[in-house]
N, C-alpha and C. Protein backbone atom coordinates (compact mmCIF):
# COMPACT_ATOMS: atom_id res chain seq x y z
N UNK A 1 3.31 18.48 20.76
CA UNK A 1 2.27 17.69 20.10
C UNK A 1 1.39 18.62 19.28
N UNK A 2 1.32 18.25 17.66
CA UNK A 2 0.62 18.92 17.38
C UNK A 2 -1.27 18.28 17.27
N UNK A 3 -1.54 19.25 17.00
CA UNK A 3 -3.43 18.76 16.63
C UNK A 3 -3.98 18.60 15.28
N UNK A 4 -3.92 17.33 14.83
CA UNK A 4 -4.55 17.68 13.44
C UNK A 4 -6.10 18.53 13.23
N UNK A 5 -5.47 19.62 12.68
CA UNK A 5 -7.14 20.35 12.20
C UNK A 5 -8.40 19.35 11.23
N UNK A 6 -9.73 20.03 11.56
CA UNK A 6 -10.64 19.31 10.78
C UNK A 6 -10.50 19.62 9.47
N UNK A 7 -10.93 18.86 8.69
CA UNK A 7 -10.66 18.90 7.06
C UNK A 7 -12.14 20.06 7.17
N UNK A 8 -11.70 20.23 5.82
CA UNK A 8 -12.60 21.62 4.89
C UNK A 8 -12.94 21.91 3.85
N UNK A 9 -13.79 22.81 3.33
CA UNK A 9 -13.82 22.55 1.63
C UNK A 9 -13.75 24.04 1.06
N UNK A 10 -12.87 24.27 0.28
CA UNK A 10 -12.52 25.67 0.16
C UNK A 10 -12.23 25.74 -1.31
N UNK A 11 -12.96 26.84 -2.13
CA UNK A 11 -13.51 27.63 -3.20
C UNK A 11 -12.00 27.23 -3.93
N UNK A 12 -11.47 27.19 -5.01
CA UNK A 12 -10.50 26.80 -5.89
C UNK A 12 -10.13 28.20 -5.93
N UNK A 13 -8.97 28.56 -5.90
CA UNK A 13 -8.35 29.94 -5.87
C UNK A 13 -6.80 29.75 -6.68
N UNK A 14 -6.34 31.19 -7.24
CA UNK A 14 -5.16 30.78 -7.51
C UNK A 14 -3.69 30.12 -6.57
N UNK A 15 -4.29 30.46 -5.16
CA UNK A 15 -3.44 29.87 -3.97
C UNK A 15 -3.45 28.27 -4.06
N UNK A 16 -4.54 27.59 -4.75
CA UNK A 16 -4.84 26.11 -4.78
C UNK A 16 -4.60 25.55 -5.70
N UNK A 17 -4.96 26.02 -6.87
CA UNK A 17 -5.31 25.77 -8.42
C UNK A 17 -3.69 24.48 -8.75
N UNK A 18 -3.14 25.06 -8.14
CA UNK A 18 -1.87 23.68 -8.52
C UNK A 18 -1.93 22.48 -8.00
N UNK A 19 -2.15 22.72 -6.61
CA UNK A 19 -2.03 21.87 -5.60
C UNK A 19 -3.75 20.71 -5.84
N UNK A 20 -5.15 21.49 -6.45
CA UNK A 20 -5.74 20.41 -7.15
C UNK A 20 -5.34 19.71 -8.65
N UNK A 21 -4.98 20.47 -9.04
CA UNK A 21 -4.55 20.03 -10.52
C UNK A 21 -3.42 18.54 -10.25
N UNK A 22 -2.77 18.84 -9.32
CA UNK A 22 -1.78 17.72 -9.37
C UNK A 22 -2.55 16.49 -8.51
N UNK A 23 -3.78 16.22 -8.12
CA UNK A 23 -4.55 15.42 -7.46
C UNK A 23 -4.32 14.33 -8.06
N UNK A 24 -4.04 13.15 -7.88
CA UNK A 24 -4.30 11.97 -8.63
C UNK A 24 -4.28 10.56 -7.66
N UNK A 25 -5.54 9.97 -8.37
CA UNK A 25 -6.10 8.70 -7.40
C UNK A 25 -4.78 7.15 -7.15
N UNK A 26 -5.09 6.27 -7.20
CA UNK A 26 -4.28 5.08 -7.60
C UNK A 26 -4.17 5.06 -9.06
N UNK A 27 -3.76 4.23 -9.42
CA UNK A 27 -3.83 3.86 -10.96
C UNK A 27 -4.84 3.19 -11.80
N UNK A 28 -5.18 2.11 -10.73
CA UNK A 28 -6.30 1.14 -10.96
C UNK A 28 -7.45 1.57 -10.47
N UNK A 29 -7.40 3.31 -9.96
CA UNK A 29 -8.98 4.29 -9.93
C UNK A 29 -9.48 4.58 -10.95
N UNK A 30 -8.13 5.42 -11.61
CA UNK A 30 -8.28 6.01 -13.29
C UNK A 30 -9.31 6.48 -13.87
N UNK A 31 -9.90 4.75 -14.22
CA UNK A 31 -11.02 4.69 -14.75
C UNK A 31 -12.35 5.21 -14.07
N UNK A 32 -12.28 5.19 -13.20
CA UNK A 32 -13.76 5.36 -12.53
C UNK A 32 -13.94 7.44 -11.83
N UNK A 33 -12.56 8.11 -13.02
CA UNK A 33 -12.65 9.44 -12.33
C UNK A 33 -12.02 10.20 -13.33
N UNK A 34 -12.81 11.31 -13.45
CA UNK A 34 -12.06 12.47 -14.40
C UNK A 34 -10.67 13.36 -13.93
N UNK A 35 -9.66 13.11 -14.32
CA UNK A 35 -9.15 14.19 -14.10
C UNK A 35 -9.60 15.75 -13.22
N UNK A 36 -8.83 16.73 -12.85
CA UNK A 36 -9.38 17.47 -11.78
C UNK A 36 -9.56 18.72 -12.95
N UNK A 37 -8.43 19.18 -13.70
CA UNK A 37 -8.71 19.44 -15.46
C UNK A 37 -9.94 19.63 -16.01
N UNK A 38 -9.70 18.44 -16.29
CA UNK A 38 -11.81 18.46 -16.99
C UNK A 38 -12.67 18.97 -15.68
N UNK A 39 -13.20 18.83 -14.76
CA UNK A 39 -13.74 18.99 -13.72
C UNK A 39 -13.92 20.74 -13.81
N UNK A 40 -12.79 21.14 -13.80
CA UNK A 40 -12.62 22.51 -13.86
C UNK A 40 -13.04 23.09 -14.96
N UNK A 41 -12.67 22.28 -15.90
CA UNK A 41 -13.25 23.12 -17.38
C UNK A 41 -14.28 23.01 -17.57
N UNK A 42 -15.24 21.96 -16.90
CA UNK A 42 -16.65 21.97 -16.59
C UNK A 42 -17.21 22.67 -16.05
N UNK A 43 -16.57 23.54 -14.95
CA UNK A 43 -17.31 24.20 -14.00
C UNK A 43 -17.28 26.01 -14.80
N UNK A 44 -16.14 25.88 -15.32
CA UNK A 44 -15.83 26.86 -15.72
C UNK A 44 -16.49 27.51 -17.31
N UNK A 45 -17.49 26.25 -18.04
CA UNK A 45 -18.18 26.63 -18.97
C UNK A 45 -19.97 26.31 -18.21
N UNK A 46 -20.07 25.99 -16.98
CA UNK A 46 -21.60 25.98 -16.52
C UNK A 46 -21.24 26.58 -15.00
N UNK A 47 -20.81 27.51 -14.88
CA UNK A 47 -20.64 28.13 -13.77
C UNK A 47 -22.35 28.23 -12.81
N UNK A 48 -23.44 28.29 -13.57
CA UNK A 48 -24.34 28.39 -12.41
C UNK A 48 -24.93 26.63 -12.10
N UNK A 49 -24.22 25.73 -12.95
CA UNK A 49 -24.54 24.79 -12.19
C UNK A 49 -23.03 23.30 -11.84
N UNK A 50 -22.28 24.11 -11.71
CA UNK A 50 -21.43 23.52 -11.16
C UNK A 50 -20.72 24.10 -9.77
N UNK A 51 -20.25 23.25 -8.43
CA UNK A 51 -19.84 23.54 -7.03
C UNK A 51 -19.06 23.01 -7.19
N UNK A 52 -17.54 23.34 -7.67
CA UNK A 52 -16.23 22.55 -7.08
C UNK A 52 -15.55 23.52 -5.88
N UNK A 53 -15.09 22.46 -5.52
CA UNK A 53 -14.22 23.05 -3.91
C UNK A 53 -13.11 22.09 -4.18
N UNK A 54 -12.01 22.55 -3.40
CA UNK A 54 -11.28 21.38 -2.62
C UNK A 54 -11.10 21.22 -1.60
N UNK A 55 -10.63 19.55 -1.06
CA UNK A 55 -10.66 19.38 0.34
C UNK A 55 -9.50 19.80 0.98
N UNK A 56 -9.27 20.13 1.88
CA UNK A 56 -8.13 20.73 2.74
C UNK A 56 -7.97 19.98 3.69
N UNK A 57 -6.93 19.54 4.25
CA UNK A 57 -7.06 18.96 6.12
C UNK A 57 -5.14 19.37 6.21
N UNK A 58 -5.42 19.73 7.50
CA UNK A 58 -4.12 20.29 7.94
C UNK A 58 -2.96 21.26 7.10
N UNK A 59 -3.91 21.78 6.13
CA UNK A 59 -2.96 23.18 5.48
C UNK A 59 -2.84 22.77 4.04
N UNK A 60 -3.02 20.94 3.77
CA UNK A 60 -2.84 20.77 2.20
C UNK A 60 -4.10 20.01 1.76
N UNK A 61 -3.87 21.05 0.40
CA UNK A 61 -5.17 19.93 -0.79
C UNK A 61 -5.09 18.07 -0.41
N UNK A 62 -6.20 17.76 -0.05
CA UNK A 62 -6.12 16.33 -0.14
C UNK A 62 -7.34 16.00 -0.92
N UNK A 63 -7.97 16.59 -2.23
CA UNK A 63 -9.13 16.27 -2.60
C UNK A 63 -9.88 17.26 -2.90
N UNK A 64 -10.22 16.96 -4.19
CA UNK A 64 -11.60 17.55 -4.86
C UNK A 64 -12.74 16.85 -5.01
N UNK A 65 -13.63 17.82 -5.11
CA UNK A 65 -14.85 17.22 -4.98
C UNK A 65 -15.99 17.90 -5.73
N UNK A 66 -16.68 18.22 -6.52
CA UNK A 66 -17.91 18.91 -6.90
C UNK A 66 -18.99 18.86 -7.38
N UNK A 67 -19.96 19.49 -6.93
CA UNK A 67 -21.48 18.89 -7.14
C UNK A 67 -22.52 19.98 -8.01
N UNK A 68 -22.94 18.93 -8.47
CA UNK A 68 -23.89 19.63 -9.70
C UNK A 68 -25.40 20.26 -9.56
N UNK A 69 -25.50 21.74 -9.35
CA UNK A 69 -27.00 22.10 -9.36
C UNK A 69 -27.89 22.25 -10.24
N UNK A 70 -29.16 21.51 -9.97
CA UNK A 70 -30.03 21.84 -10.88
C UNK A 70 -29.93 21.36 -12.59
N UNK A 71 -29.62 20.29 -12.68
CA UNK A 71 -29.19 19.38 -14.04
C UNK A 71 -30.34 19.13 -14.37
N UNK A 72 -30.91 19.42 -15.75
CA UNK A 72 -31.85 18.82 -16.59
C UNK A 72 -31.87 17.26 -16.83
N UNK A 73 -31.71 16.62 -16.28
CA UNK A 73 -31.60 14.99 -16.61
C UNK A 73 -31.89 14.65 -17.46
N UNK A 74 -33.48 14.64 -18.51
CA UNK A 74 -34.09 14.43 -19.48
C UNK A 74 -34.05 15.81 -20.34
N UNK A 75 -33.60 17.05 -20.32
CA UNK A 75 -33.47 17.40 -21.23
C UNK A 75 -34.88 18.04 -21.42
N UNK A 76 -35.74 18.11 -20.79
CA UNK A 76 -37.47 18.13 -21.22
C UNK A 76 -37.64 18.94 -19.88
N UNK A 77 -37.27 18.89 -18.73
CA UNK A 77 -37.92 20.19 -17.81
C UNK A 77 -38.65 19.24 -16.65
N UNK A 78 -38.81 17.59 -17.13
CA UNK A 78 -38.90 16.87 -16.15
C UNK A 78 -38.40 16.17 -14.75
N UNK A 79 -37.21 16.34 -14.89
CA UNK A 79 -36.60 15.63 -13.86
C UNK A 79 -35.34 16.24 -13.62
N UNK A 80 -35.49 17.41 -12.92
CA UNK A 80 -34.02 18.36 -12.47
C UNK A 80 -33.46 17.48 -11.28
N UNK A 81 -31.78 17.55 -11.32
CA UNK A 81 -31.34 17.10 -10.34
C UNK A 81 -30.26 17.63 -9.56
N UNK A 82 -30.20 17.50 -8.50
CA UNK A 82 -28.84 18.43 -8.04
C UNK A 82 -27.72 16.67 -6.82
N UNK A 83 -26.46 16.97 -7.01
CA UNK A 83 -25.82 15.56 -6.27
C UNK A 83 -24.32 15.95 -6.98
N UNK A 84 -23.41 14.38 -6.02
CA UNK A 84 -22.35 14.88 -6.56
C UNK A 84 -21.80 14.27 -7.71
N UNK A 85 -21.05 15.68 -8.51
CA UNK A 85 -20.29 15.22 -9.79
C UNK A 85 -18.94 14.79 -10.33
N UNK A 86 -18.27 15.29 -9.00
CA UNK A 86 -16.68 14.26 -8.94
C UNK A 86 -16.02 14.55 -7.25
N UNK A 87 -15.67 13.48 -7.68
CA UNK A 87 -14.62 13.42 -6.08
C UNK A 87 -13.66 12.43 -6.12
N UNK A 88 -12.70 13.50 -5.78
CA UNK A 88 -11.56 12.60 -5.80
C UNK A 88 -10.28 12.98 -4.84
N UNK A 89 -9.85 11.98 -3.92
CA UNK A 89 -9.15 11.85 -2.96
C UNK A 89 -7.44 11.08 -3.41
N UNK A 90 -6.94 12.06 -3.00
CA UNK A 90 -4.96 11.13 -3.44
C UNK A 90 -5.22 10.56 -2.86
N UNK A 91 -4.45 9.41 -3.63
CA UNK A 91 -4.11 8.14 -3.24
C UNK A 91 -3.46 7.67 -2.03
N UNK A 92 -2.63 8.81 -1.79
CA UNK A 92 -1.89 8.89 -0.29
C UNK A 92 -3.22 8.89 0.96
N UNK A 93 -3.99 9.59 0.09
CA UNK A 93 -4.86 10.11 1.23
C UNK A 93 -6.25 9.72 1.65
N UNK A 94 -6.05 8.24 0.83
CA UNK A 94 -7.35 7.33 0.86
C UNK A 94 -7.73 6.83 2.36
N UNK A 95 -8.87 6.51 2.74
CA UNK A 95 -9.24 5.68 3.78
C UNK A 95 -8.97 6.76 5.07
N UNK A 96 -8.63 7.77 4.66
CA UNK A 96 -8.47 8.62 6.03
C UNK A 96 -9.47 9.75 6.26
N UNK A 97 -11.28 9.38 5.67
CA UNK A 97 -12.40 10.08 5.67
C UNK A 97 -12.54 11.35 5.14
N UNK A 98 -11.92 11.27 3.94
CA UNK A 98 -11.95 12.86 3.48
C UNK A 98 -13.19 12.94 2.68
N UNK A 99 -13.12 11.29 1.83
CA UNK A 99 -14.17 11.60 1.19
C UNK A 99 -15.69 11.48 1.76
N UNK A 100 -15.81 10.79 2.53
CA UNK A 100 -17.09 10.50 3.30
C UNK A 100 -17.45 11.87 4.18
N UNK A 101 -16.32 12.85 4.32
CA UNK A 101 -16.27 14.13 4.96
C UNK A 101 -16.81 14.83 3.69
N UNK A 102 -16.17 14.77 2.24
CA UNK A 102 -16.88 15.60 1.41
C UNK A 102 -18.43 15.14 0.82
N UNK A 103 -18.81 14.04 0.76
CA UNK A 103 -19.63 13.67 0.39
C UNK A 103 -20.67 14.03 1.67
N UNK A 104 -20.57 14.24 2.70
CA UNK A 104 -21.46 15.15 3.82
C UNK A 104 -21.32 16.30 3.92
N UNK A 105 -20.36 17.26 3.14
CA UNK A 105 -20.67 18.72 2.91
C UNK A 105 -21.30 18.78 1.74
N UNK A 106 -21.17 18.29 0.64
CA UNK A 106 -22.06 18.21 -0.43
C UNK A 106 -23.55 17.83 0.01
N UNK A 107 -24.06 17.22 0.98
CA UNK A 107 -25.15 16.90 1.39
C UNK A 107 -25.47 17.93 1.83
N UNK A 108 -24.86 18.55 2.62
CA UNK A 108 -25.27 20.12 3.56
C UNK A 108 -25.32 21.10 2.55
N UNK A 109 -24.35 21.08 1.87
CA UNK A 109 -24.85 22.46 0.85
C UNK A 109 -25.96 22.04 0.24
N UNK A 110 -26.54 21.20 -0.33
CA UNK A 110 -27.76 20.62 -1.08
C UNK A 110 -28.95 20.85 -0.26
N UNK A 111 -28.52 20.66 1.17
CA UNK A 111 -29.95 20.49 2.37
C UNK A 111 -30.14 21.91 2.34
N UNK A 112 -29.36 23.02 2.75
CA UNK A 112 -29.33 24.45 2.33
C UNK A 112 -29.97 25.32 1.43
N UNK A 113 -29.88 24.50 0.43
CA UNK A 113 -30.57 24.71 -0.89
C UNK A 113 -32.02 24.20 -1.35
N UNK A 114 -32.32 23.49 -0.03
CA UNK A 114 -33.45 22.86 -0.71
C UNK A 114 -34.04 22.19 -0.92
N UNK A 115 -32.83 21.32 -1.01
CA UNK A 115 -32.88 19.82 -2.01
C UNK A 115 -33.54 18.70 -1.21
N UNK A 116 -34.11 17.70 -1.69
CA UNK A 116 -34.77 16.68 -1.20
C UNK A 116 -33.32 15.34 -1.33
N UNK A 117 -32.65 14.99 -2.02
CA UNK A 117 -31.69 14.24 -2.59
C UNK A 117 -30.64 14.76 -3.27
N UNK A 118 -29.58 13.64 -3.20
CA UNK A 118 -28.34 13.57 -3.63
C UNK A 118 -27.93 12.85 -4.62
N UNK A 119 -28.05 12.80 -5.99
CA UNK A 119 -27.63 12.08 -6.84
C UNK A 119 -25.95 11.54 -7.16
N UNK A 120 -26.02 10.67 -7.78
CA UNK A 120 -24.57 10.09 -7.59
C UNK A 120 -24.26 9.15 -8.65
N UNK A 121 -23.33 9.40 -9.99
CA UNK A 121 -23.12 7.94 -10.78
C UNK A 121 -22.16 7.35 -10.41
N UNK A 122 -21.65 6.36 -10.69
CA UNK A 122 -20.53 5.67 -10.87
C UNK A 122 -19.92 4.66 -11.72
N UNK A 123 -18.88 4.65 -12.10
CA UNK A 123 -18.49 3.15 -12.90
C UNK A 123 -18.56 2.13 -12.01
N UNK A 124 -19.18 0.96 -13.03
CA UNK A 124 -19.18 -0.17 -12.17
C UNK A 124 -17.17 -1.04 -12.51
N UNK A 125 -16.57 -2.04 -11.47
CA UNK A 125 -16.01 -2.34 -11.42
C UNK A 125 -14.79 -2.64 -10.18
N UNK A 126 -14.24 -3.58 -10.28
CA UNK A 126 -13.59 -3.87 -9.24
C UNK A 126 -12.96 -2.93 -7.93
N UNK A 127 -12.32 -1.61 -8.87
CA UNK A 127 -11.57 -0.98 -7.99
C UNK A 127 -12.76 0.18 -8.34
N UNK A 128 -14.18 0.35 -8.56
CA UNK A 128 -14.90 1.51 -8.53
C UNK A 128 -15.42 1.44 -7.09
N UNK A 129 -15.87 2.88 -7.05
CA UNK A 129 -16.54 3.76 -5.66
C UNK A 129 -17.99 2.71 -5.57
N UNK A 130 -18.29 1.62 -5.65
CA UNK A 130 -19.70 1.85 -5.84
C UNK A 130 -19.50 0.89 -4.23
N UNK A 131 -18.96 0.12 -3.44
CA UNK A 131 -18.84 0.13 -2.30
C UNK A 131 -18.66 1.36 -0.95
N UNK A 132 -18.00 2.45 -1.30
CA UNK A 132 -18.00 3.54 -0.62
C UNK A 132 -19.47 4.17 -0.56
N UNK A 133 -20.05 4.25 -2.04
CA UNK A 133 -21.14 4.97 -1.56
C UNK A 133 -22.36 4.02 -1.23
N UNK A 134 -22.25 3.01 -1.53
CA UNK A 134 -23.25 2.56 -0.53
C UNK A 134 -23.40 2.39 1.40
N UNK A 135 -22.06 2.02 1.32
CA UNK A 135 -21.22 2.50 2.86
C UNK A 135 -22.27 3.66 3.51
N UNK A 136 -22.27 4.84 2.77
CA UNK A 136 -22.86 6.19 2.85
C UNK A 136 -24.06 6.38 2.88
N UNK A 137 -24.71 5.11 2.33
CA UNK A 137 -26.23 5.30 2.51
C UNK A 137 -26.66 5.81 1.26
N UNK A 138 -26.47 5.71 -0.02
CA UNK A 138 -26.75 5.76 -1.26
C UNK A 138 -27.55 4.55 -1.93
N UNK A 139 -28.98 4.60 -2.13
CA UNK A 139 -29.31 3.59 -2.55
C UNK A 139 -28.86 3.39 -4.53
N UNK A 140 -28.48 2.29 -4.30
CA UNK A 140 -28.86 1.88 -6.40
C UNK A 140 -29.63 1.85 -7.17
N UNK A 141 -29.91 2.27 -7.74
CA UNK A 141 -31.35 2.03 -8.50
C UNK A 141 -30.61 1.50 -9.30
N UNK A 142 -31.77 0.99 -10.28
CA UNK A 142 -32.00 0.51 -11.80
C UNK A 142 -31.66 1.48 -12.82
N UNK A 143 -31.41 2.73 -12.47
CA UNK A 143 -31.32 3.36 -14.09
C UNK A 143 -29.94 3.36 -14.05
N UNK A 144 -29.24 3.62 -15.33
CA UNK A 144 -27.91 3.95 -15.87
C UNK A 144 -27.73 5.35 -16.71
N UNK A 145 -26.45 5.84 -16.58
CA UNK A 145 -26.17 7.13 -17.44
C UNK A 145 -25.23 6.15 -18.25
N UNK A 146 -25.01 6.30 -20.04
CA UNK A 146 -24.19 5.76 -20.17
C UNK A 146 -23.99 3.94 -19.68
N UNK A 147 -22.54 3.96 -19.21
CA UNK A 147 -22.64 2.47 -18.44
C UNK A 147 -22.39 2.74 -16.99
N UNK A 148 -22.61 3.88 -16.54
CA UNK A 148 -22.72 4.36 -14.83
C UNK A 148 -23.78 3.92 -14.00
N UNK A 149 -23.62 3.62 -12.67
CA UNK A 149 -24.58 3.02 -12.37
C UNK A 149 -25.24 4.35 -11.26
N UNK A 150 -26.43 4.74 -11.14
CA UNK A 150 -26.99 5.84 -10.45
C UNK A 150 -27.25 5.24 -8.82
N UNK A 151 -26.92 6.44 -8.14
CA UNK A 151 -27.25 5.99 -6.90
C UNK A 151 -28.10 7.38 -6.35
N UNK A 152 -28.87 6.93 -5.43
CA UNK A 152 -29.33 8.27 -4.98
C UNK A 152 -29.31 8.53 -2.92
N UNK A 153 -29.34 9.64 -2.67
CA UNK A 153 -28.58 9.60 -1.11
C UNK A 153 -30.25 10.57 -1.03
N UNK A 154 -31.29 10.35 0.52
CA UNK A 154 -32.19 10.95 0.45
C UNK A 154 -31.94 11.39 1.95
N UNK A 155 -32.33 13.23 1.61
CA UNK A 155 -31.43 13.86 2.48
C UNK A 155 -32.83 14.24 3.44
């Protein structure tokens, strides 16, 4: 009998770099998630304010995830924010708490740091996250990025 190990979140390395790249949600997620690609090329032109990891459980990538420090929101010096900026779980590997596991290490690294809150957008729509993160304890507000709907998690 074996033991499934606890899932984990571990720094993108060239040992991984394939195994996130080939991440991909359902079909009818799509919409509501960037590629793992862009994600990376994001992090990789704002390196001091981007945290990607991926999730690990039992030896394989099941999920990326990464969160954004210290974002100018307005652009003006008013309203910095730090929360998460993508996550995304295979499709194989839905409903089996990886993400509600990453979305509570992203909380811990944030509490670590500081932070008072967890910011969070989402697309609105049938097959979007915006049921999971309320699940999580993310309230909705009223504002929008775009046509995203903001949620915020108060840590």
């Amino acid at each position: 009998m074996t033991t499934a190990r606890a899932p984990r979140l571990e720094k993108i390395t060239p040992a991984n770099l394939e195994a996130a790249l080939a991440l991909r949600v359902r079909p009818e997620q799509e919409f509501a998630v960037d590629p793992v690609a862009h994600s990376l090329a994001e992090a990789y032109v704002r390196p001091d304010k981007a945290w990607p990891r991926v999730i690990v459980a039992d030896g394989r990538v099941v999920g990326f995830v990464m969160a954004f420090l210290d974002i100018d929101w307005r652009d003006d010096g008013t309203d910095v924010r730090s929360g998460l900026w993508r996550l995304t779980v295979a499709a194989e590997e839905q409903g089996k708490g990886y993400g509600r596991f990453a979305v509570t290490e992203v909380a811990e690294e944030l509490r670590r740091r500081g932070k008072k809150t967890l910011h969070v957008t989402w697309h609105p729509g049938e097959h979007g996250p915006e049921d999971f993160y309320l699940t999580l304890g993310f309230e909705k507000t009223a504002e929008k990025v775009d046509e995203e709907h903001v949620g915020i998690l108060r840590l």
